[in-house]
C-alpha atoms as a PDB file:
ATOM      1  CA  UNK A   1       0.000   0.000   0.000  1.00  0.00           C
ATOM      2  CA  UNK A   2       2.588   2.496   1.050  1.00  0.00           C
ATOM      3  CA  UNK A   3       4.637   1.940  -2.607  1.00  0.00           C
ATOM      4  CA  UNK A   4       1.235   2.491  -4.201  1.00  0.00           C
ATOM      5  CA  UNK A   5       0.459   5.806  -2.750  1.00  0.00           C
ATOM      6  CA  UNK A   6       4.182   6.802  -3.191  1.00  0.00           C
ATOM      7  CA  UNK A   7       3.759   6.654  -7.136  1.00  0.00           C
ATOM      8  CA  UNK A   8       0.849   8.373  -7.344  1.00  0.00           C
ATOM      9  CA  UNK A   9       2.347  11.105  -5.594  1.00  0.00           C
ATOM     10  CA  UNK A  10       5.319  11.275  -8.143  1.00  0.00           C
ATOM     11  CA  UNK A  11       3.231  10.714 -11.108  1.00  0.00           C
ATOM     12  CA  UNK A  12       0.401  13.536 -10.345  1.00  0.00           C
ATOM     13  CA  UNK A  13       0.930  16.822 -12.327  1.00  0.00           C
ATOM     14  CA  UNK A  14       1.387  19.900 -10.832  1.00  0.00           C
ATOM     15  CA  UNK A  15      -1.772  22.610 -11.611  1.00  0.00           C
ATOM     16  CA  UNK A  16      -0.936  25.657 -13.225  1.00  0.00           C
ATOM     17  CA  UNK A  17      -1.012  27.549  -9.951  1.00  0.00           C
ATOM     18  CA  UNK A  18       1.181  25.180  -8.675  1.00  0.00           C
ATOM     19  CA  UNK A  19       3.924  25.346 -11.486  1.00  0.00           C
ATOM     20  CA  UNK A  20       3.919  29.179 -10.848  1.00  0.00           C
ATOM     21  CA  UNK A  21       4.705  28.872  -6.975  1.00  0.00           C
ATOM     22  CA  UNK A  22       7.467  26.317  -8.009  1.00  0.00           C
ATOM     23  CA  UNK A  23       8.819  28.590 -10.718  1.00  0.00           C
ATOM     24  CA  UNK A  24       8.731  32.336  -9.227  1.00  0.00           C
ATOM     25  CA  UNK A  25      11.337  31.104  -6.181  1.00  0.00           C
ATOM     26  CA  UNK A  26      13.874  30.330  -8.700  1.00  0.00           C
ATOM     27  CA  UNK A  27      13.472  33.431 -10.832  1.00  0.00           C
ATOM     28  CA  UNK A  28      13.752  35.676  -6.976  1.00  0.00           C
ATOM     29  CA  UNK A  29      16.885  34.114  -6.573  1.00  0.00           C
ATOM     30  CA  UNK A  30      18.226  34.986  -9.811  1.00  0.00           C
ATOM     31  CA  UNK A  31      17.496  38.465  -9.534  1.00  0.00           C
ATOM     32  CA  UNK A  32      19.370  38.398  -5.594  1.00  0.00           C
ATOM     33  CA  UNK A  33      22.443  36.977  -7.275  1.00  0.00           C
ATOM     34  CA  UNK A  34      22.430  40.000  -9.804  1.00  0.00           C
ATOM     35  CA  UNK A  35      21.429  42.539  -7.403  1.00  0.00           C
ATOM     36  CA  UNK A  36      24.367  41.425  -5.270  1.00  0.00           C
ATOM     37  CA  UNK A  37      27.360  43.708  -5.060  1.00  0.00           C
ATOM     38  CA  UNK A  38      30.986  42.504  -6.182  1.00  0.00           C
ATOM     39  CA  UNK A  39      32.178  42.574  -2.403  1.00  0.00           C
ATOM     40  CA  UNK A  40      29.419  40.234  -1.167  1.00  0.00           C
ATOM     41  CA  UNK A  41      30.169  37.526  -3.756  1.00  0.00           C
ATOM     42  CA  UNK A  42      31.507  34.339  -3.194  1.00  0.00           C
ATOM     43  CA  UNK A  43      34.534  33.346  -5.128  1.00  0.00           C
ATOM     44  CA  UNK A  44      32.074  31.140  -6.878  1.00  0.00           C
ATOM     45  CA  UNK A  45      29.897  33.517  -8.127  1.00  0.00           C
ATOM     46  CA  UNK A  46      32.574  35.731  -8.839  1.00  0.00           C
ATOM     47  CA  UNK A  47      34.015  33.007 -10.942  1.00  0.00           C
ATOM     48  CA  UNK A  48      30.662  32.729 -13.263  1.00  0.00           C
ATOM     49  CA  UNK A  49      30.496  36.604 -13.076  1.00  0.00           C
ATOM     50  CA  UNK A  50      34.487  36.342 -14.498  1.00  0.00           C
ATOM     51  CA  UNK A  51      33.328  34.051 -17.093  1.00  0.00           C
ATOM     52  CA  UNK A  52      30.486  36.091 -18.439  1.00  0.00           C
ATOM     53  CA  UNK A  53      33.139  38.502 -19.571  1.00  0.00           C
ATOM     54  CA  UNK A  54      35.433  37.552 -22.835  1.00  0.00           C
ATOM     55  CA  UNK A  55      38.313  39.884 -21.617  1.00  0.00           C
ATOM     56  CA  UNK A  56      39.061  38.082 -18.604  1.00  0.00           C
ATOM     57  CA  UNK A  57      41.086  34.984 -18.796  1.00  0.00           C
ATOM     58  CA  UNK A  58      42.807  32.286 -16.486  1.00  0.00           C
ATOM     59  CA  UNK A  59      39.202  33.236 -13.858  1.00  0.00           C
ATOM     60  CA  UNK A  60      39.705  29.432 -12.113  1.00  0.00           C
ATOM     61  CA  UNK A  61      43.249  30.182 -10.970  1.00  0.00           C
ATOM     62  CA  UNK A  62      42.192  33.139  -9.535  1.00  0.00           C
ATOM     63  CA  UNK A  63      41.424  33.614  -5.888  1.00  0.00           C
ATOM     64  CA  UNK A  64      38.461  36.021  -4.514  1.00  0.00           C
ATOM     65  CA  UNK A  65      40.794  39.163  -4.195  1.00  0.00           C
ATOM     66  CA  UNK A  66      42.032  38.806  -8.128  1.00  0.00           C
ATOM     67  CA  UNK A  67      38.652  37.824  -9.371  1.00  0.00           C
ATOM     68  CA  UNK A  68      36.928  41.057  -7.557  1.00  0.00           C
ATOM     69  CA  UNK A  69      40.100  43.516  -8.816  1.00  0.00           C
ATOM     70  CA  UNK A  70      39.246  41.827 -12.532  1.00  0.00           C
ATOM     71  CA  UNK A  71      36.044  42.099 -12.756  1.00  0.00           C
ATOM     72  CA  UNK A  72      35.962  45.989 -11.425  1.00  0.00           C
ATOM     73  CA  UNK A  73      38.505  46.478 -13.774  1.00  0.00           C
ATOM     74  CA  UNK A  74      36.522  45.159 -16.966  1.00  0.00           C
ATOM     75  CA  UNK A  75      33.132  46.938 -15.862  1.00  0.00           C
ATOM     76  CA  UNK A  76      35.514  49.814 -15.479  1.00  0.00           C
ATOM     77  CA  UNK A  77      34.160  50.188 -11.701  1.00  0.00           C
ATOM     78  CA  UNK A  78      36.749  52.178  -9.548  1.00  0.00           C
ATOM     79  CA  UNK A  79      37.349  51.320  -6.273  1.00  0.00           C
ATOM     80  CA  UNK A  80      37.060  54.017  -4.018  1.00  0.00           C
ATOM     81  CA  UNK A  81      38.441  52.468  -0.514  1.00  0.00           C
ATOM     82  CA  UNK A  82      41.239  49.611  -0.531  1.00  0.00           C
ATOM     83  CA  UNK A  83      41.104  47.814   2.816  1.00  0.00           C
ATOM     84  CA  UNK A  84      45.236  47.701   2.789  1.00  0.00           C
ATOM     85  CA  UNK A  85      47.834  48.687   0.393  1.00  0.00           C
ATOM     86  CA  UNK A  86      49.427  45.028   0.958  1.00  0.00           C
ATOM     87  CA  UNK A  87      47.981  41.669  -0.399  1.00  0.00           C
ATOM     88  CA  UNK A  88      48.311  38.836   2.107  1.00  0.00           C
ATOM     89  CA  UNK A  89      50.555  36.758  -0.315  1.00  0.00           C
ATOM     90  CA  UNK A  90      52.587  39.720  -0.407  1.00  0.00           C
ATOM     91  CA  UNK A  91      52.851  39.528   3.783  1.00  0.00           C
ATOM     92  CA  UNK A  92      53.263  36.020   3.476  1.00  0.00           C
ATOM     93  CA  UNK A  93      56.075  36.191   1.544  1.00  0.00           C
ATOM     94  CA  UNK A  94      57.322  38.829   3.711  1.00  0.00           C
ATOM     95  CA  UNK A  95      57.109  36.435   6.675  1.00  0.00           C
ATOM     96  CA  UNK A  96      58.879  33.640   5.252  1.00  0.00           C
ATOM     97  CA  UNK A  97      61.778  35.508   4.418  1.00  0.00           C
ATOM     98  CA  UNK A  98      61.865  36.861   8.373  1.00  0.00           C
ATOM     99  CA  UNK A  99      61.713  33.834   9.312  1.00  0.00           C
ATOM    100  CA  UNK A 100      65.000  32.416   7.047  1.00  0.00           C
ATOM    101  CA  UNK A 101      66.627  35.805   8.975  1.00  0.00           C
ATOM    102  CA  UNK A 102      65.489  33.938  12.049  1.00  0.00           C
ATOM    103  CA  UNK A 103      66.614  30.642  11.429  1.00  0.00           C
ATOM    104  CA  UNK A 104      70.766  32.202  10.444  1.00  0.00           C
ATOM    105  CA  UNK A 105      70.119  34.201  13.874  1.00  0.00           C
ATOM    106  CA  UNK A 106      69.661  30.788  15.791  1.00  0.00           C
ATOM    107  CA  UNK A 107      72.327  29.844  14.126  1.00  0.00           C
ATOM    108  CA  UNK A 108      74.551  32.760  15.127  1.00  0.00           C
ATOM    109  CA  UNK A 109      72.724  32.682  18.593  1.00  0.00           C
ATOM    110  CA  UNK A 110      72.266  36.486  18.722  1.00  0.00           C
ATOM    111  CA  UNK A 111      69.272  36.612  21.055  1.00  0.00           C
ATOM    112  CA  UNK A 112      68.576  39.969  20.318  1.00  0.00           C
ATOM    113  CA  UNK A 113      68.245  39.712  16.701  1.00  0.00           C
ATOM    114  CA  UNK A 114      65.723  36.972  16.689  1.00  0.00           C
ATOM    115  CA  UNK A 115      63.619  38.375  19.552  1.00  0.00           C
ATOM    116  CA  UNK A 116      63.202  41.512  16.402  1.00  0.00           C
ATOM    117  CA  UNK A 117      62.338  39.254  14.262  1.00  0.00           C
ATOM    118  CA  UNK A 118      60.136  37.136  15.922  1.00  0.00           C
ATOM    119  CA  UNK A 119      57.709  40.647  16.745  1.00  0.00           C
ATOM    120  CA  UNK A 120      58.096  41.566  13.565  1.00  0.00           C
ATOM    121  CA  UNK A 121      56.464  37.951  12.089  1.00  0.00           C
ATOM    122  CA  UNK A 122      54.034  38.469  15.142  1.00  0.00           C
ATOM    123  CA  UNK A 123      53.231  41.588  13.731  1.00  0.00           C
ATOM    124  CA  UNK A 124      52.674  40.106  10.138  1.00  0.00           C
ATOM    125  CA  UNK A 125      50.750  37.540  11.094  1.00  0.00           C
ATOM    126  CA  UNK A 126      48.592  40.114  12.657  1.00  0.00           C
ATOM    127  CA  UNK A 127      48.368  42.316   9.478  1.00  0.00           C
ATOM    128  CA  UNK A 128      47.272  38.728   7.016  1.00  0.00           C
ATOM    129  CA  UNK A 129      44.749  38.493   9.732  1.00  0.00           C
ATOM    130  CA  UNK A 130      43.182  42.129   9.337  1.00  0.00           C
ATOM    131  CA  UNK A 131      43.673  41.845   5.771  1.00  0.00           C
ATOM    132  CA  UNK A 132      41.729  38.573   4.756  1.00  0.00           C
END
């Protein structure tokens, strides 16, 4: 009985009022995702954005902060307020060659020199932190 009443569930129609409700959803969320500004995106939407436009190439290797700078770029959008001057690759690289400098000043044992640089990757981290 129960597999009986299951199929005739699945095989009944939907009215015409019915298609409508189950259609209009779909088209709201549409119009959200095109309403949405750049800096709300996801990197996935960004991505299909990206791809919409024929200038842009190489979109999948492309991480959120390159994707948004792209696409502004291409709708010729300027951006007004940068949240730092410095991407966090940038810092990042920045950090790994303090801490090489750290690793020669264990080496030399000068105490002094790696307490410096150990504030100063402290103070990185801190900065990839604020920026991301």
């Amino acid at each position: 009985m129960g597999k009986e009443e299951k199929k005739e569930k699945e095989e009944k129609p939907l009215d015409k009022k019915e298609k409508g409700k189950a259609e209009e959803p779909l088209d709201k969320e549409k119009k959200e995702k095109e309403e949405k500004p750049l800096d709300k995106m996801t990197a996935k939407e960004l991505r299909e954005a990206a791809l919409k436009i024929p200038e842009i190439t190489g979109v999948h290797s492309m991480n959120k902060a390159e994707l948004l700078a792209t696409i502004k770029k291409a709708r010729g959008i300027v951006d007004v307020k940068e949240k730092s001057d410095v991407s966090v690759r940038e810092i990042k690289n920045k950090i790994q060659a303090l801490k090489a400098e750290k690793a020669e000043a264990h080496e030399k044992k000068d105490k002094a020199r790696i307490k410096i640089l150990r504030r100063r990757i402290s103070r990185l981290k801190k900065k990839t932190r604020r920026a991301a």
